[in-house]
C-alpha atoms as a PDB file:
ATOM      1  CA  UNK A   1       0.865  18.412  -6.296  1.00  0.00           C
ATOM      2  CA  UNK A   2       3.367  15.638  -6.803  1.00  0.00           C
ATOM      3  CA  UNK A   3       3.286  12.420  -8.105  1.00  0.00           C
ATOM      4  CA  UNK A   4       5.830   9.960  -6.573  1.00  0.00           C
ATOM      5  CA  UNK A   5       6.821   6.233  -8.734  1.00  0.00           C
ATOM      6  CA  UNK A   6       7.498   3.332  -6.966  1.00  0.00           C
ATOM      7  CA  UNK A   7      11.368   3.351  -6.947  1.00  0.00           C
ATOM      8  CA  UNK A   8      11.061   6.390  -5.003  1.00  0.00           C
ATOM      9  CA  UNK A   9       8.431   5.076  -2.221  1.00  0.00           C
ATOM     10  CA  UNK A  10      10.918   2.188  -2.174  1.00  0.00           C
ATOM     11  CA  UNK A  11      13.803   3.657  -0.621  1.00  0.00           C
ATOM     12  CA  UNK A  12      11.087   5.527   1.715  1.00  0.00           C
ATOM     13  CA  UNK A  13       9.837   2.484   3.028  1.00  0.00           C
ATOM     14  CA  UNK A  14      12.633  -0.334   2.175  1.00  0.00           C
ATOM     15  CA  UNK A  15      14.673  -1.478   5.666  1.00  0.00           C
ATOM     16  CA  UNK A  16      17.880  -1.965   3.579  1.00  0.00           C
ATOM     17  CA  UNK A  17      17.490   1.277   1.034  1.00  0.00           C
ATOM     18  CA  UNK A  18      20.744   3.660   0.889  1.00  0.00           C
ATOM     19  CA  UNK A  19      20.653   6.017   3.690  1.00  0.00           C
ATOM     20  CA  UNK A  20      21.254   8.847   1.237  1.00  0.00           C
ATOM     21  CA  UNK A  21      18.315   8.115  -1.231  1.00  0.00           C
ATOM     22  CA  UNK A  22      15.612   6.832   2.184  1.00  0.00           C
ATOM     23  CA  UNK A  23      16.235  10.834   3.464  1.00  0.00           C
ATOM     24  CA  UNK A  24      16.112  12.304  -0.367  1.00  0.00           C
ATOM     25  CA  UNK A  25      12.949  10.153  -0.815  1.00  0.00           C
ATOM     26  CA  UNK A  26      11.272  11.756   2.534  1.00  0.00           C
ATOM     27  CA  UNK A  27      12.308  15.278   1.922  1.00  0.00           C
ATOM     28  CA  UNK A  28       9.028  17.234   1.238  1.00  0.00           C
ATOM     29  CA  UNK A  29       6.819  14.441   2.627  1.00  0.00           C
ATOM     30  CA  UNK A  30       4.434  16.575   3.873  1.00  0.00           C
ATOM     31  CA  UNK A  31       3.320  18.307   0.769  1.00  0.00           C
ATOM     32  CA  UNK A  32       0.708  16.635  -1.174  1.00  0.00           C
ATOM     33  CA  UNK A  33       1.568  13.011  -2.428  1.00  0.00           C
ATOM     34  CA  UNK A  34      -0.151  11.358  -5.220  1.00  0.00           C
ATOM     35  CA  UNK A  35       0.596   7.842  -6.135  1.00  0.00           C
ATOM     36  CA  UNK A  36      -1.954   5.597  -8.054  1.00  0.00           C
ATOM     37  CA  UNK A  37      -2.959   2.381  -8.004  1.00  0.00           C
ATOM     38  CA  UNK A  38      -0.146   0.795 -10.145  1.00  0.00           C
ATOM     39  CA  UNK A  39       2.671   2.599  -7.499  1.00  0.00           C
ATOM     40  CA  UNK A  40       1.140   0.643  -4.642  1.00  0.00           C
ATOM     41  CA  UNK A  41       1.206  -2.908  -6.762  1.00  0.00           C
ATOM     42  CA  UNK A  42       4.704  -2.273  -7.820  1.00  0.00           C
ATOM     43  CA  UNK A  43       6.068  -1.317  -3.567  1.00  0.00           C
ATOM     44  CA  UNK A  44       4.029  -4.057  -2.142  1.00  0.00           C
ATOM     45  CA  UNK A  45       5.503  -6.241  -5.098  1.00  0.00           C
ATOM     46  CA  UNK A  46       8.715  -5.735  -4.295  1.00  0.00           C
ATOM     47  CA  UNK A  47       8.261  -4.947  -0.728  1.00  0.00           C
ATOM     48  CA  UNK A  48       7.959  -8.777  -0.897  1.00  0.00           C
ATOM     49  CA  UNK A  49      10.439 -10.093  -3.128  1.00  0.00           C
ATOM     50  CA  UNK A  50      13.515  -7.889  -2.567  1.00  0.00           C
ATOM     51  CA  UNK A  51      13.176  -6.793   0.874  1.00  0.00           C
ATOM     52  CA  UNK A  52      11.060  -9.591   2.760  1.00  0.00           C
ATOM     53  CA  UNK A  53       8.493  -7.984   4.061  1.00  0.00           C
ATOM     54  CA  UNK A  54       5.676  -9.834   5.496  1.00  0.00           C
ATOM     55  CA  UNK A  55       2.185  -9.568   4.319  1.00  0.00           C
ATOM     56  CA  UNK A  56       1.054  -8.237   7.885  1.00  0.00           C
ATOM     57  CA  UNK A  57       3.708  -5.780   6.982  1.00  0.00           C
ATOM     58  CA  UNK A  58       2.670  -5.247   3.174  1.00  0.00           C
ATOM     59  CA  UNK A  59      -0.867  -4.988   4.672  1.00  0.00           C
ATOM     60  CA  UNK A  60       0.356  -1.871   6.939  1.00  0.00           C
ATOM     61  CA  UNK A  61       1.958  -0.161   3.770  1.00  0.00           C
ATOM     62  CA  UNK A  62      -1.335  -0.733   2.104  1.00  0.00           C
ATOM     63  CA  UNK A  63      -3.409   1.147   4.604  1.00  0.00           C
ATOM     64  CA  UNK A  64      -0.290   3.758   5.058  1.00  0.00           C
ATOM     65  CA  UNK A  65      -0.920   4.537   1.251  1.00  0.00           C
ATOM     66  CA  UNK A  66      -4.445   4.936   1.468  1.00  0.00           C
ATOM     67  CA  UNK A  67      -4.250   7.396   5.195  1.00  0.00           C
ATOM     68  CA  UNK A  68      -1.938   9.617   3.802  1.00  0.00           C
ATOM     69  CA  UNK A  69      -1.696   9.527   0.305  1.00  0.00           C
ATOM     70  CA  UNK A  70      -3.842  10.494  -2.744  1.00  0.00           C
ATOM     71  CA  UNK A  71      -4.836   7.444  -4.925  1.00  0.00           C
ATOM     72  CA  UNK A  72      -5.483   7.355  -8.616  1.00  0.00           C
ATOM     73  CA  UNK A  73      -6.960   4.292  -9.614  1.00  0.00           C
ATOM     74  CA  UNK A  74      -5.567   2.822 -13.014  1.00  0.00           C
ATOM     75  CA  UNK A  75      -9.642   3.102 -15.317  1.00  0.00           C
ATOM     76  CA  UNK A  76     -11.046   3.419 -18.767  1.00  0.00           C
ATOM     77  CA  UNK A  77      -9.507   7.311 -18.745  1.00  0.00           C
ATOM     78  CA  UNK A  78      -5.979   6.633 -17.867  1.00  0.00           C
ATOM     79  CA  UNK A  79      -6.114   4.016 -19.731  1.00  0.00           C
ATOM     80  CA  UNK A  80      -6.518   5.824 -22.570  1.00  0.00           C
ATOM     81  CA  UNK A  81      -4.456   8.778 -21.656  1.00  0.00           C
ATOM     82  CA  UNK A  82      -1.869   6.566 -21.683  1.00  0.00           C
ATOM     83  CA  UNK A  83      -2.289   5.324 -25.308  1.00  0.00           C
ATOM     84  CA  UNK A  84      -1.719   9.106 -26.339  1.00  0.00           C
ATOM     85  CA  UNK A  85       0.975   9.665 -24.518  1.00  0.00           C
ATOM     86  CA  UNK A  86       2.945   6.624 -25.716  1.00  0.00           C
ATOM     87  CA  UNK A  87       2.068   7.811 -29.216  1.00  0.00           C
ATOM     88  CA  UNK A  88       3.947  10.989 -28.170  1.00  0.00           C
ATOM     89  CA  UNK A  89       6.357  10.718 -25.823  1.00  0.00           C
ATOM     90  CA  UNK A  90       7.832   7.100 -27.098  1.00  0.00           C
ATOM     91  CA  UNK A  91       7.021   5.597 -23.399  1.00  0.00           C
ATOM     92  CA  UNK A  92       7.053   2.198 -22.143  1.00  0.00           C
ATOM     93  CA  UNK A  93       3.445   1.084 -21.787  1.00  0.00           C
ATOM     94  CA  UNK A  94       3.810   1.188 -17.646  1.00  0.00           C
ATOM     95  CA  UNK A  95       5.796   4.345 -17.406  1.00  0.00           C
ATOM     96  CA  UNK A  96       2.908   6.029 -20.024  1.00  0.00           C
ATOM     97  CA  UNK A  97      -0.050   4.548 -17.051  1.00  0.00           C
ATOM     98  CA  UNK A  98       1.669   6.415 -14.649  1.00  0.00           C
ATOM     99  CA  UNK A  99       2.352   9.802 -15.934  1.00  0.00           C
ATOM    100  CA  UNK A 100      -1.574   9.378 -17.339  1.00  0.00           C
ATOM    101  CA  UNK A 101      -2.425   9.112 -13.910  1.00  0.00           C
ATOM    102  CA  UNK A 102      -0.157  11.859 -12.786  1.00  0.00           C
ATOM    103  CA  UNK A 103      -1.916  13.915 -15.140  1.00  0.00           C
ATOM    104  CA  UNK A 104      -5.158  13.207 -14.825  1.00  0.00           C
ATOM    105  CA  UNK A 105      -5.127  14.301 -10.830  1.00  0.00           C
ATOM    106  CA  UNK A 106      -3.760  17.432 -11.421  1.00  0.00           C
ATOM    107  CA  UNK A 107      -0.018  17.158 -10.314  1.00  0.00           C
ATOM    108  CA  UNK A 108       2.530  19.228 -11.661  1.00  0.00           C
ATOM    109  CA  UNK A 109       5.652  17.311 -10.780  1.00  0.00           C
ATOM    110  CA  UNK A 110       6.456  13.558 -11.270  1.00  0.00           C
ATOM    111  CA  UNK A 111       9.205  12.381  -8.729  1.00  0.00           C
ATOM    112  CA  UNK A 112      11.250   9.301 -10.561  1.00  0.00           C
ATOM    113  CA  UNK A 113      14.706   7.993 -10.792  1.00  0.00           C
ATOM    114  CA  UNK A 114      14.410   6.227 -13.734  1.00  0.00           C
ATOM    115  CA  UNK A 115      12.293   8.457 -15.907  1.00  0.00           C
ATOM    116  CA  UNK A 116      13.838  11.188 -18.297  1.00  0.00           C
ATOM    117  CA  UNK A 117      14.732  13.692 -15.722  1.00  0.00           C
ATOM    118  CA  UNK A 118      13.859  17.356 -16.900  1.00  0.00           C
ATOM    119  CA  UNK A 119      11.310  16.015 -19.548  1.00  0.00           C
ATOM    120  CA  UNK A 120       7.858  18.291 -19.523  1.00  0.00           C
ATOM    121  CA  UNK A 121       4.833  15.954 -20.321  1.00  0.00           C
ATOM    122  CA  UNK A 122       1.901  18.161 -22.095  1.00  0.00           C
ATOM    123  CA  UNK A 123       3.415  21.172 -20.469  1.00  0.00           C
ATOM    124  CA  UNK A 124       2.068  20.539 -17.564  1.00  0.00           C
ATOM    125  CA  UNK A 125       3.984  17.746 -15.691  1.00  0.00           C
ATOM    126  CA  UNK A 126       7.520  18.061 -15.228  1.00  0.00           C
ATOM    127  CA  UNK A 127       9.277  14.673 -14.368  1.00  0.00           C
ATOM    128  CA  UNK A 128      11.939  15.315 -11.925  1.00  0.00           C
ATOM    129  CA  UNK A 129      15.097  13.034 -10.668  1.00  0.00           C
ATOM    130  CA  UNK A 130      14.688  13.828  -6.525  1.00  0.00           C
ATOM    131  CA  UNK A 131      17.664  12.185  -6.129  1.00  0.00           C
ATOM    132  CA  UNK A 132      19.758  14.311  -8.430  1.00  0.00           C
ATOM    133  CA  UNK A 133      19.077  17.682  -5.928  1.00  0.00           C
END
């Protein structure tokens, strides 16, 4: 399973995203997404204040997440997860809630552009750059 950030949903759904990165960002669509909770705060964020979407609209990619997507919700054990793996891995505090998450459900790739492309969290989750292919 995957795990796709929000900078990577963004040029998916964004009306004004680079034609090259909206078709990198779809490639492989229909394998198994995961996003979690924080992914869909950060698109719908900026869904709003960079690309003007409406809340009707926001309120579409909302329920869009939710049909065909797996979501992790941020709790108590990601939460947590997270704390060890900023200890480790020298992470932000948001970019540690999100590979926590990513780990937790299982995935085994972690689709980013701004993470450290090539890194292997826990030997398990490998954080790739789709945009570099």
């Amino acid at each position: 399973m995957r795990f796709v950030d929000s900078n990577v949903r963004l040029y998916a759904i964004s009306k004004s995203a680079d034609p090259n990165k909206k078709l990198a960002s779809q490639v492989g669509a229909s394998h198994a997404v995961t996003v979690s909770t924080q992914v869909i705060n950060e698109v719908c964020f900026n869904l709003r204040r960079k690309s003007g979407f409406s809340e009707d609209e926001v309120a579409r990619v909302i329920e869009s997440f939710y049909d065909n997507r797996i979501v992790v919700p941020v709790d108590q054990a990601s939460m947590m997860k997270a704390g060890e793996l900023r200890g480790r891995y020298s992470l932000s505090f948001w970019d540690s809630q999100l590979l926590a998450c990513a780990l937790l459900a299982g995935c085994t790739t972690f689709e980013s552009e701004d993470k450290a492309d090539g890194l292997l969290v826990e030997g398990a989750l490998l954080i790739s750059n789709p945009f570099k292919r």
